[in-house]
N, C-alpha and C. Protein backbone atom coordinates (compact mmCIF):
# COMPACT_ATOMS: atom_id res chain seq x y z
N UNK A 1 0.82 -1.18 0.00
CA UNK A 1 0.00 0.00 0.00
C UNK A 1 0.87 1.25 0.00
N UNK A 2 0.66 2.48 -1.22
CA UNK A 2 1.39 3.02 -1.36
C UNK A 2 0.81 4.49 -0.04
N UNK A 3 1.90 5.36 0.29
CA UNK A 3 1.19 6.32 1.45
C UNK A 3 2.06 7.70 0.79
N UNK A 4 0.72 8.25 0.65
CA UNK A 4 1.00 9.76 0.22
C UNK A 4 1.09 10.67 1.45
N UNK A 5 1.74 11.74 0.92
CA UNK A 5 2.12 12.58 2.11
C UNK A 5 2.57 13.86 1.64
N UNK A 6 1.53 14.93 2.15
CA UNK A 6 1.63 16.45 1.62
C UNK A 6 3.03 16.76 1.79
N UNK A 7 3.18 17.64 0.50
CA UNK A 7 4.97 17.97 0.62
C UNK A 7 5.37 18.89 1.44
N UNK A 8 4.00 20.06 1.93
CA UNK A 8 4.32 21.10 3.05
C UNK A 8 4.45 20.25 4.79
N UNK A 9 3.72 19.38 4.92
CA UNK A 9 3.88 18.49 5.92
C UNK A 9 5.18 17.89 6.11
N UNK A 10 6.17 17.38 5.31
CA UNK A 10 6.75 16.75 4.78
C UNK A 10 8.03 17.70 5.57
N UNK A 11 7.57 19.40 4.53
CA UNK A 11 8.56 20.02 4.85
C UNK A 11 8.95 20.55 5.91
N UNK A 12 7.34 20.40 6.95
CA UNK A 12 7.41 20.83 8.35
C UNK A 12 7.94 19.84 9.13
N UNK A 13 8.27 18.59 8.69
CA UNK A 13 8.65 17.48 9.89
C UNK A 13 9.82 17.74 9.89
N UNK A 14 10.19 17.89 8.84
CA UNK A 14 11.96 18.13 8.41
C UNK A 14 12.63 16.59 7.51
N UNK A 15 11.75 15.84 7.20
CA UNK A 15 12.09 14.81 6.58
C UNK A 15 12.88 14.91 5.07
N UNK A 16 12.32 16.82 4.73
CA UNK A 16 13.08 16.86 3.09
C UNK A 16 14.18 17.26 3.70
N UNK A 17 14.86 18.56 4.44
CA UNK A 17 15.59 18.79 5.07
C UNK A 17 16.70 17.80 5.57
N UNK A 18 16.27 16.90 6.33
CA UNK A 18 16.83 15.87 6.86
C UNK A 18 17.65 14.71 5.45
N UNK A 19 17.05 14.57 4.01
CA UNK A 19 17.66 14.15 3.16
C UNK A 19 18.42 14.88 2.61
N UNK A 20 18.34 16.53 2.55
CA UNK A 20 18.93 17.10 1.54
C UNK A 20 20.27 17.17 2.52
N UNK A 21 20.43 17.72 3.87
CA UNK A 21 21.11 17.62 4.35
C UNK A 21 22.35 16.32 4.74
N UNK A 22 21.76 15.37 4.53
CA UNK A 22 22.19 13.86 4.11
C UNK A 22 23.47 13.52 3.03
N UNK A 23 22.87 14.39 2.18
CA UNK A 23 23.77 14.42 0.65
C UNK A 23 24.67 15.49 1.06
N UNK A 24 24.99 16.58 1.83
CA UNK A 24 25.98 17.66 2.01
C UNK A 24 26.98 17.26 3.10
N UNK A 25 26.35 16.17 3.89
CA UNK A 25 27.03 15.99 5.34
C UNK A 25 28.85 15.78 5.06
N UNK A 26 29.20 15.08 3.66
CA UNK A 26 30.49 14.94 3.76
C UNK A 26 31.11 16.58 3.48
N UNK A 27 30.54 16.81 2.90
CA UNK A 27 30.89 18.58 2.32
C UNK A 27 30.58 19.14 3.87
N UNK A 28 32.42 20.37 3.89
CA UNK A 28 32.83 21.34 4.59
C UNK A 28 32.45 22.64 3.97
N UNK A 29 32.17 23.60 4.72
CA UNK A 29 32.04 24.86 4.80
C UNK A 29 33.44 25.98 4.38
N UNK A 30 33.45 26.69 3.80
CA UNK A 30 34.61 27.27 3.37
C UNK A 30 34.32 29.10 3.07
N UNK A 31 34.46 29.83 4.03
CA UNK A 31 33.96 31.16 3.70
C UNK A 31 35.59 32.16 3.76
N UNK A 32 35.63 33.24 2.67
CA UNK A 32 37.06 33.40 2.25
C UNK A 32 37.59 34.16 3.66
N UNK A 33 36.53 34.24 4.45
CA UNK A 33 36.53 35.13 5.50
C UNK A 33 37.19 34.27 6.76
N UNK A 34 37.74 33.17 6.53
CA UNK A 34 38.41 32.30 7.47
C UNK A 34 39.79 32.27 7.49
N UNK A 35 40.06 32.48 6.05
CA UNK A 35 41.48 32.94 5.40
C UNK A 35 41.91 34.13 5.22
N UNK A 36 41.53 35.07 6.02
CA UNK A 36 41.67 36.15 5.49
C UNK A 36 42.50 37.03 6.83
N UNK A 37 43.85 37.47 6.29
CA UNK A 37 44.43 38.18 7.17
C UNK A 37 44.36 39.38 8.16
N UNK A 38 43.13 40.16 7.08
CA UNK A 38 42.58 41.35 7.38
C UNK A 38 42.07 41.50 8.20
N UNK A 39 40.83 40.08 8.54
CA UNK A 39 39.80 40.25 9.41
C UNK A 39 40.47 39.62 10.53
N UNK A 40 39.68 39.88 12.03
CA UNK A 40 40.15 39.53 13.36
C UNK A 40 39.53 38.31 13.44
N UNK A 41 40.22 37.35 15.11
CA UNK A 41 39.52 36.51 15.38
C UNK A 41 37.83 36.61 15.73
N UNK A 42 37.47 38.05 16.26
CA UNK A 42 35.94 38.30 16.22
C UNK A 42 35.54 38.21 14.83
N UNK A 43 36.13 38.80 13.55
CA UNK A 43 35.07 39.08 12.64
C UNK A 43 35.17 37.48 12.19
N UNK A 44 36.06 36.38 12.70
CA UNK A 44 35.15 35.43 11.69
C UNK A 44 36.82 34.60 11.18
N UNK A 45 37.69 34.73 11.22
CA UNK A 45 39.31 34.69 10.93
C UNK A 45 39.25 32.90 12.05
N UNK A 46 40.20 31.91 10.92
CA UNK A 46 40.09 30.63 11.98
C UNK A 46 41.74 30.25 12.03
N UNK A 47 42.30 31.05 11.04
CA UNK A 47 43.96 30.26 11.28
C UNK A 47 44.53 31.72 11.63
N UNK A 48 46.08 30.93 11.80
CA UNK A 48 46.93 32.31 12.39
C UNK A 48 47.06 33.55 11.01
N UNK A 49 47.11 34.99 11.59
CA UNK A 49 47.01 35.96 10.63
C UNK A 49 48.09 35.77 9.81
N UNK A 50 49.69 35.04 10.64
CA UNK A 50 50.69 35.18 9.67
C UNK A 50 50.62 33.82 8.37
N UNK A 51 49.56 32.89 8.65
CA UNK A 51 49.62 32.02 7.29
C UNK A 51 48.53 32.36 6.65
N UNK A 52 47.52 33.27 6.93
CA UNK A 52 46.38 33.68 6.18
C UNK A 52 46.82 34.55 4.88
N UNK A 53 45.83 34.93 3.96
CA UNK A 53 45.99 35.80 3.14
C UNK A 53 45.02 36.84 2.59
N UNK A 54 45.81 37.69 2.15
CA UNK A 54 45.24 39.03 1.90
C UNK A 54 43.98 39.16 1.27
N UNK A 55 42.78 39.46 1.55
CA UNK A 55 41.65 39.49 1.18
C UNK A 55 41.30 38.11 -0.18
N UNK A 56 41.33 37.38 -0.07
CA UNK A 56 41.25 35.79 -0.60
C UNK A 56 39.54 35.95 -1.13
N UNK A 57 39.69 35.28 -2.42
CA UNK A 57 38.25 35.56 -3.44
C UNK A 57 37.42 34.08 -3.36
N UNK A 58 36.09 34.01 -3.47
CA UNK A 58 35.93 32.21 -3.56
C UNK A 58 36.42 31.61 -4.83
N UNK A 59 36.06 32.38 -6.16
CA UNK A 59 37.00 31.91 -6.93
C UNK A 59 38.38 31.52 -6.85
N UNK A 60 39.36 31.79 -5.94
CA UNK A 60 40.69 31.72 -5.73
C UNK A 60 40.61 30.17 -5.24
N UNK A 61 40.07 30.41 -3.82
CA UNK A 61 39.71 28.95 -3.17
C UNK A 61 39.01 28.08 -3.98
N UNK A 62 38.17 27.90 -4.84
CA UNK A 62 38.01 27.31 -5.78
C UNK A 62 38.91 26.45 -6.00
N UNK A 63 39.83 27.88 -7.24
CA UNK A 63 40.52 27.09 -8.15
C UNK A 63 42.14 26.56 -7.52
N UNK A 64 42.32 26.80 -6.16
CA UNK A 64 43.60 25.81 -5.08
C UNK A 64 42.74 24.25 -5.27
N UNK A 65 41.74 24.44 -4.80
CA UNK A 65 40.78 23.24 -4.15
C UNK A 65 40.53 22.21 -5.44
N UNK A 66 40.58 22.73 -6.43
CA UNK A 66 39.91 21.78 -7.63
C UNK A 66 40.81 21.41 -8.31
N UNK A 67 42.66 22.25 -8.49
CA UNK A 67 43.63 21.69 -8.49
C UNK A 67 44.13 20.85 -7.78
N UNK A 68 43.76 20.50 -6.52
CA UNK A 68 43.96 19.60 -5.59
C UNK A 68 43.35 17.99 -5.80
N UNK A 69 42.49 18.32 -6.54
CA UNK A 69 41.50 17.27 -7.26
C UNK A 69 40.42 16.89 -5.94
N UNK A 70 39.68 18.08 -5.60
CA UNK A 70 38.51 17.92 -4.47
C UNK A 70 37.57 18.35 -5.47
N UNK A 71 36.34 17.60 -4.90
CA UNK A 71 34.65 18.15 -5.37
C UNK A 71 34.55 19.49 -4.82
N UNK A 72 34.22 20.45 -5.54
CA UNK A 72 34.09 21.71 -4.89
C UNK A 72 32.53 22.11 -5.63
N UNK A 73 32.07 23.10 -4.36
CA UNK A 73 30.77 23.47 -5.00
C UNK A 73 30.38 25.01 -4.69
N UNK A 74 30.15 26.18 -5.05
CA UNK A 74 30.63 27.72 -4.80
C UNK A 74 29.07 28.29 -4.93
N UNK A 75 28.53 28.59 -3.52
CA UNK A 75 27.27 28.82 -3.25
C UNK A 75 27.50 30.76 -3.45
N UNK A 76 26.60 31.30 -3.41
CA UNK A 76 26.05 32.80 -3.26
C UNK A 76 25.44 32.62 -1.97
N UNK A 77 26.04 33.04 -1.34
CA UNK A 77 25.72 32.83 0.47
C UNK A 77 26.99 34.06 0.88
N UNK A 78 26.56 34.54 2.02
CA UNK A 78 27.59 35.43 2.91
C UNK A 78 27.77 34.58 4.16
N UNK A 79 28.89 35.22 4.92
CA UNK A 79 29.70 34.67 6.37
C UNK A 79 28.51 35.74 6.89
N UNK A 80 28.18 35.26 8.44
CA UNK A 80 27.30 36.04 9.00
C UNK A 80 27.33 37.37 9.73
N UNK A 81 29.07 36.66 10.21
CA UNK A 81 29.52 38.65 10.37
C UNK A 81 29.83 39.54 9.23
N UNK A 82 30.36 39.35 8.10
CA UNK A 82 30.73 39.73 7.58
C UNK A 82 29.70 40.96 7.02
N UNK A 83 30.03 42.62 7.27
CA UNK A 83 29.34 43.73 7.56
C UNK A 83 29.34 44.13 6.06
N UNK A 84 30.27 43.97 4.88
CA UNK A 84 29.98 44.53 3.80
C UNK A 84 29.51 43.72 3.25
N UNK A 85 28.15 43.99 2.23
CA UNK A 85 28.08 43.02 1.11
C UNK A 85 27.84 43.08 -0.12
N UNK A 86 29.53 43.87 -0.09
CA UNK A 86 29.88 43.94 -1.43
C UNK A 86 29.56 42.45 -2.11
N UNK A 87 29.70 42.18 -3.92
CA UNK A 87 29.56 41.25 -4.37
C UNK A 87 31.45 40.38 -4.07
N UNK A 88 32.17 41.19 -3.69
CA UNK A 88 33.75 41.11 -3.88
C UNK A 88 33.56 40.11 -2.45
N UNK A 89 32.73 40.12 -2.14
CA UNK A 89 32.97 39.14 -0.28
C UNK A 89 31.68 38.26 -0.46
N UNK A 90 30.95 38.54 -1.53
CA UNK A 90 30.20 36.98 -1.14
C UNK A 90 30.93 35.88 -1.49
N UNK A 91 30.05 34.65 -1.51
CA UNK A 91 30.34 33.29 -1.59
C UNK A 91 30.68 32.53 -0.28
N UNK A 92 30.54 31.32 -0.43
CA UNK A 92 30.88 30.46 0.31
C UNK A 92 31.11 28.97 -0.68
N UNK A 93 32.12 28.19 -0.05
CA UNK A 93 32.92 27.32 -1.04
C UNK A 93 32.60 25.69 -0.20
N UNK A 94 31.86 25.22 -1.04
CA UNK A 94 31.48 23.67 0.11
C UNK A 94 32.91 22.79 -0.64
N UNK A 95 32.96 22.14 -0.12
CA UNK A 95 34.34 21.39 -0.43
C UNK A 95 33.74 19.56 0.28
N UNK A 96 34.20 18.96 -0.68
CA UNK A 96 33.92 17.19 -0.17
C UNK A 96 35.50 16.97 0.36
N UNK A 97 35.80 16.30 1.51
CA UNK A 97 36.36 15.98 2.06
C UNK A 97 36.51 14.48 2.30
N UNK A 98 35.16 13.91 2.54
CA UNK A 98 35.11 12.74 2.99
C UNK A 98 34.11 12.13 1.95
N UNK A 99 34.06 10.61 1.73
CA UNK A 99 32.98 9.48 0.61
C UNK A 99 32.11 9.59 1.50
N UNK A 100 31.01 9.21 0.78
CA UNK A 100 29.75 8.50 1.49
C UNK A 100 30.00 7.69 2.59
N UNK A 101 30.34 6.64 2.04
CA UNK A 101 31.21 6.07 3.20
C UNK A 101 31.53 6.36 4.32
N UNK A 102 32.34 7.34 4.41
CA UNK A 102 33.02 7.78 6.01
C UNK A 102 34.49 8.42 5.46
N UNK A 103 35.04 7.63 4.25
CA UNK A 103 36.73 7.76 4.38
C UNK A 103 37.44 8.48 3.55
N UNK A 104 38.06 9.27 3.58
CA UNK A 104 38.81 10.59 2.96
C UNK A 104 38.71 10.40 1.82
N UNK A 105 38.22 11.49 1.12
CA UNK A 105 38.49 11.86 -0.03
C UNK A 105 40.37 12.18 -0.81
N UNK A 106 41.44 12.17 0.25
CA UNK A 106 42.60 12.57 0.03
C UNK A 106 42.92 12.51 1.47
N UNK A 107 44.23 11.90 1.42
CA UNK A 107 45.02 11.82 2.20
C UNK A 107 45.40 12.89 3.42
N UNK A 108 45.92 13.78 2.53
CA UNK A 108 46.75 14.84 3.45
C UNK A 108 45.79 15.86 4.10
N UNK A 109 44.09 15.75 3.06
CA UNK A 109 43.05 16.78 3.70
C UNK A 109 42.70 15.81 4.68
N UNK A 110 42.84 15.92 6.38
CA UNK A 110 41.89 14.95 7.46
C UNK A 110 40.92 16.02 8.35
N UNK A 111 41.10 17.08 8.00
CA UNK A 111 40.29 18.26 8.67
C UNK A 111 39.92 19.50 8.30
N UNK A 112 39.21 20.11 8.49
CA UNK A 112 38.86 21.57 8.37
C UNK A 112 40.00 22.46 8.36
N UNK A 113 40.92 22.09 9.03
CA UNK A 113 42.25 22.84 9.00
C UNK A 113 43.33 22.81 8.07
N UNK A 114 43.20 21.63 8.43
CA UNK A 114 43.86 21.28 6.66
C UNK A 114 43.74 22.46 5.57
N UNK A 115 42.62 21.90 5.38
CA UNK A 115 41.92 22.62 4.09
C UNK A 115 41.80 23.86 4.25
N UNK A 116 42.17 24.39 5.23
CA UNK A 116 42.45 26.37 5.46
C UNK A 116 43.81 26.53 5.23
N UNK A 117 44.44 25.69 5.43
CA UNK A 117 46.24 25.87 5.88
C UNK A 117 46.46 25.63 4.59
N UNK A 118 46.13 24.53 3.76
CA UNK A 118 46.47 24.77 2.26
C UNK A 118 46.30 25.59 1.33
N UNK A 119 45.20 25.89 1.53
CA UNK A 119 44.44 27.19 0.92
C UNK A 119 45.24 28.17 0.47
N UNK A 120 45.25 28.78 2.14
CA UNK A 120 46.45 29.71 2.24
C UNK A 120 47.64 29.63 2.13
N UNK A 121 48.17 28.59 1.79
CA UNK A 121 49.51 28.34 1.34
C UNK A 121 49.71 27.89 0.01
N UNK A 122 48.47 27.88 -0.65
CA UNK A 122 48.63 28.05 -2.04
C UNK A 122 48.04 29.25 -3.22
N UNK A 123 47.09 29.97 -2.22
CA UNK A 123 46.75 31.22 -3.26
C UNK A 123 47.74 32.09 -3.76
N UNK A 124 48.98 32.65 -2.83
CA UNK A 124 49.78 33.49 -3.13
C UNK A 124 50.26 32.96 -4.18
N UNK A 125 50.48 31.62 -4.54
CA UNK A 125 51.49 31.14 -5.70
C UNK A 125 50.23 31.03 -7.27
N UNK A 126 49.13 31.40 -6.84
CA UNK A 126 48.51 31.64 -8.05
C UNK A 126 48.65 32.33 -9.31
N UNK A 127 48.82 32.38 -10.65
CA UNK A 127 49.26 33.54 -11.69
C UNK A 127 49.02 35.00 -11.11
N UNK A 128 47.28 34.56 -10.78
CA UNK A 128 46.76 35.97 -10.71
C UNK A 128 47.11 37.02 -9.47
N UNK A 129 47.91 36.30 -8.45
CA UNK A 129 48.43 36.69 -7.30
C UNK A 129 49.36 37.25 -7.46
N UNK A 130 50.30 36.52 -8.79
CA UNK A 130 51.59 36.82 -8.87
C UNK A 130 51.75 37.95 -10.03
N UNK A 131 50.61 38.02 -10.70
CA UNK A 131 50.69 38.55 -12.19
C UNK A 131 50.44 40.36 -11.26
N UNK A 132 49.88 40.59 -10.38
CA UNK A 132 49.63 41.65 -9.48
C UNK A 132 50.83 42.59 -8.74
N UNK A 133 51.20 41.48 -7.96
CA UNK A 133 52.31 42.07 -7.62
C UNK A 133 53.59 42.67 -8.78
N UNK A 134 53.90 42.15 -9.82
CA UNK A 134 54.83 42.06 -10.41
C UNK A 134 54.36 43.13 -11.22
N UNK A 135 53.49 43.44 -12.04
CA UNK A 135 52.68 45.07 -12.64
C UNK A 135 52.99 46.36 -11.58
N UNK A 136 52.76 46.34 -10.32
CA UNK A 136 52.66 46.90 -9.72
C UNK A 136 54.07 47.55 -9.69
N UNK A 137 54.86 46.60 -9.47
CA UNK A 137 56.34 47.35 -9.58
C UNK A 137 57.19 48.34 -10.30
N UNK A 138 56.40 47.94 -11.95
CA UNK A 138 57.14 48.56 -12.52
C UNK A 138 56.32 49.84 -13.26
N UNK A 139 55.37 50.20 -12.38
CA UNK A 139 54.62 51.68 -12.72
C UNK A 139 55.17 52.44 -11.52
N UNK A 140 55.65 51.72 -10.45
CA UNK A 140 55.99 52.85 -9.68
C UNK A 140 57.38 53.04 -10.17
N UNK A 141 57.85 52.18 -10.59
CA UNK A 141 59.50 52.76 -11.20
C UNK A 141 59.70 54.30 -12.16
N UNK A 142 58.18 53.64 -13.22
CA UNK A 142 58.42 55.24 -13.81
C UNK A 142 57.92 56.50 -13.59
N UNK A 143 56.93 56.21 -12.49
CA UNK A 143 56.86 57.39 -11.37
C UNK A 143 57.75 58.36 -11.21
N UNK A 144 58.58 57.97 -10.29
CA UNK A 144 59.52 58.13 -9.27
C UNK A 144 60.72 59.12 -10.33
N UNK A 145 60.83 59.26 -11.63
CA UNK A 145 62.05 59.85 -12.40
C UNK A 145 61.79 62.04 -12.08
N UNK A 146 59.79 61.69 -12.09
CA UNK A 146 59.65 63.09 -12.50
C UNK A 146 59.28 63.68 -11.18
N UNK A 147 59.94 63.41 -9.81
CA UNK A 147 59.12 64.37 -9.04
C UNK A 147 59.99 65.82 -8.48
N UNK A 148 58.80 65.86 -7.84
CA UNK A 148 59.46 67.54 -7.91
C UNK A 148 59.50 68.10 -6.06
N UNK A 149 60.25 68.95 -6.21
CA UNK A 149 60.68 69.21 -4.48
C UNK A 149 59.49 70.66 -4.48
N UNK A 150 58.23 70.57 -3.51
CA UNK A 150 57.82 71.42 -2.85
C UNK A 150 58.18 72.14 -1.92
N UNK A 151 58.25 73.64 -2.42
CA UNK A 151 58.94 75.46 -1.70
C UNK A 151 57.53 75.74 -1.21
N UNK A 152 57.98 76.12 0.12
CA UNK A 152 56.86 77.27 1.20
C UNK A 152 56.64 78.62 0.45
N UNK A 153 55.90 79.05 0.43
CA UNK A 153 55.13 80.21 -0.62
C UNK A 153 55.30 81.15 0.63
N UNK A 154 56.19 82.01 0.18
CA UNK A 154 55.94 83.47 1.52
C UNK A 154 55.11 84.28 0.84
C-alpha cells in the first residue's frame, strides 16, 4: 500500500531537510573570511594571521581546491559577520572531504584545518596573485624619475 504525504507536511517534519542535508554531510564549509588576514579573530578569521591571506576571493579557493583534485561546490551565500556586502565578499565554497562512506576523499586533507592551511599556502602562488604584484612594480619605477621638491610660498 502506497502512502501519500503532503509535501508542506513533509517540509514541516523536516524529513526533506533531513535528506537534503544527508547528501551535504560529507561537504565542509569554506567562507574566504576564514582565510583572510585582514579580518580579526571576532570578525570570523580561523587560522593564524601570519599564514592567512590578503583578502582571498571564492573563486581563488576554488581554483587551489579543484587543483587539488577535491569536489568543490561555490554557493552565493555570505559569512554572518561579515558587515559589507559587497559582491567582492560573497560566496561560500562547500568542499567534499570525505565518501559517502566515512573515508577521505585525500590523504593529506583529514580536517577543516587542513583545508584552510592549504588554501592559504597556495593562493599566493597563483598567476593571478603573482601577475599583481609584479605590474605593480614597474609603474611605480616610472613614477619616481619626475618628481618635484615642494617650496613654502611666503
Amino acid at each position: 500500500m502506497e502512502r501519500t504525504v503532503c509535501l508542506s507536511a513533509c517540509l514541516r517534519s523536516g524529513c526533506m531537510a533531513a535528506r537534503f542535508t544527508a547528501q551535504l554531510e560529507p561537504f565542509i564549509c569554506l567562507y574566504p573570511v576564514y582565510i583572510n588576514s585582514k579580518k580579526t579573530l571576532a570578525e570570523g578569521r580561523r587560522i593564524p594571521s601570519e599564514k592567512a591571506v590578503e583578502n582571498p576571493s571564492c573563486s581563488e579557493i576554488r581554483d587551489v581546491l579543484m587543483a587539488a583534485g577535491l569536489n568543490v561546490h561555490v554557493e552565493n551565500k555570505m559569512h554572518p559577520r561579515e558587515w559589507n556586502r559587497d559582491v567582492q565578499f560573497r560566496g561560500r565554497v562547500r568542499v567534499q572531504v570525505k565518501q559517502a562512506d566515512g573515508s577521505l576523499c585525500q590523504e593529506k586533507f583529514t580536517s577543516r584545518k587542513d583545508v584552510m592551511f592549504y588554501v592559504a599556502e597556495m593562493i599566493p602562488k597563483l598567476k593571478t596573485r603573482t601577475q599583481k604584484s609584479g605590474g605593480g612594480d614597474t609603474s611605480s619605477q616610472q613614477g619616481e624619475g619626475g618628481k618635484k621638491s615642494k617650496k613654502k610660498k611666503k
